[in-house]
Protein backbone atom coordinates (compact mmCIF):
# COMPACT_ATOMS: atom_id res chain seq x y z
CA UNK A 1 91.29 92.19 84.31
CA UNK A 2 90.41 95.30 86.17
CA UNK A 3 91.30 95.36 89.87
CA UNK A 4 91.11 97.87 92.82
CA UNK A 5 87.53 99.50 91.21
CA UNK A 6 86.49 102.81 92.89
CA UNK A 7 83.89 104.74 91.59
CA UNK A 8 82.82 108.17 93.31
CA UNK A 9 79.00 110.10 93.03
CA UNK A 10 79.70 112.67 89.72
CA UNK A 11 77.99 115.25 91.66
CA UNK A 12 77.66 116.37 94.55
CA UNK A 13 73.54 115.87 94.62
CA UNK A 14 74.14 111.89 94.74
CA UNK A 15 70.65 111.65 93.58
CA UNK A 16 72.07 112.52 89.85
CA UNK A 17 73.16 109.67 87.94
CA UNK A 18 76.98 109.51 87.11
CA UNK A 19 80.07 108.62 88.21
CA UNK A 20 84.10 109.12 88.57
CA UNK A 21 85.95 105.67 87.85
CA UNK A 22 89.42 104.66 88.61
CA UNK A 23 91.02 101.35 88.64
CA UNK A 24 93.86 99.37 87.38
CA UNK A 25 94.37 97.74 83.95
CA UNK A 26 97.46 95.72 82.93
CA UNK A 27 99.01 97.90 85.66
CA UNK A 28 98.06 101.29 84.53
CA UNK A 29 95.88 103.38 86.61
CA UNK A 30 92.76 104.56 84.54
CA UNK A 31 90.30 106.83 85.09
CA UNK A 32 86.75 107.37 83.52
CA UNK A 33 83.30 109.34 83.41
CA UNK A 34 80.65 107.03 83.78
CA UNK A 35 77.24 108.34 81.67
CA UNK A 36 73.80 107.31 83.48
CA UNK A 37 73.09 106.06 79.87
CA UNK A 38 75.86 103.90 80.12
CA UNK A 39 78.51 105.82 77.90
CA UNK A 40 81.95 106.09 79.41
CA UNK A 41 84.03 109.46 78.62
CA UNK A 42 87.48 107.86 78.88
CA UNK A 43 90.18 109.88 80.37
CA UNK A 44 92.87 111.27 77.71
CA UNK A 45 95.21 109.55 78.88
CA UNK A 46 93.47 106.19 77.53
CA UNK A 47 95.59 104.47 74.88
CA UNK A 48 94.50 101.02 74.22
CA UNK A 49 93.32 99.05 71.60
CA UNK A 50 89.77 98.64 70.46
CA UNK A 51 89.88 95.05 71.78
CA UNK A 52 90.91 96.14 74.98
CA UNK A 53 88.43 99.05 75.50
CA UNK A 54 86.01 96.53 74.85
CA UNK A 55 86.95 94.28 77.07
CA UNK A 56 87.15 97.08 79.88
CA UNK A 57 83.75 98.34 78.74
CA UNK A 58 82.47 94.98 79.64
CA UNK A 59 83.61 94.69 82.81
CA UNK A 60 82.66 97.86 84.12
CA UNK A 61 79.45 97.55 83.14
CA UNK A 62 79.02 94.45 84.92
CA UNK A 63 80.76 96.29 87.75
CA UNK A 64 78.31 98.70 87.82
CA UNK A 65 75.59 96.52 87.76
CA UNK A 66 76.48 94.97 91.24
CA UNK A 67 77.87 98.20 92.86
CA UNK A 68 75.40 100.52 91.56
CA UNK A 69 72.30 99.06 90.28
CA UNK A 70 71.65 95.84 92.48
């Protein structure tokens, strides 16, 4: 489960969609690009499985649904 979410404006003209993620994930800190088309540009430093990006990709989505969208 992701905890401690914090997502900052990608640029500086808020008006343009996008997004700097960071959060916690089995106790790593993980950072992310957030696309206004919904793709997510994962840091480098991102090494888990396929199962577990997925289930990250899920939740931030939904995340950004509430924070951003709603």
């Amino acid at each position: 489960m992701i905890s401690h979410f914090q997502l900052k404006p990608l640029y500086k003209n808020n008006q343009l969609p996008g997004w700097h993620l960071s959060f916690f994930y089995k106790g790593q800190n993980l950072k992310a690009i957030y696309h206004k088309d919904g793709r997510i540009e994962w840091d480098p430093s991102f090494s888990y499985s396929d199962e577990d990006k997925q289930k990250i990709e899920i939740q931030i989505h939904e995340l950004m649904l509430f924070h951003v969208y709603e």
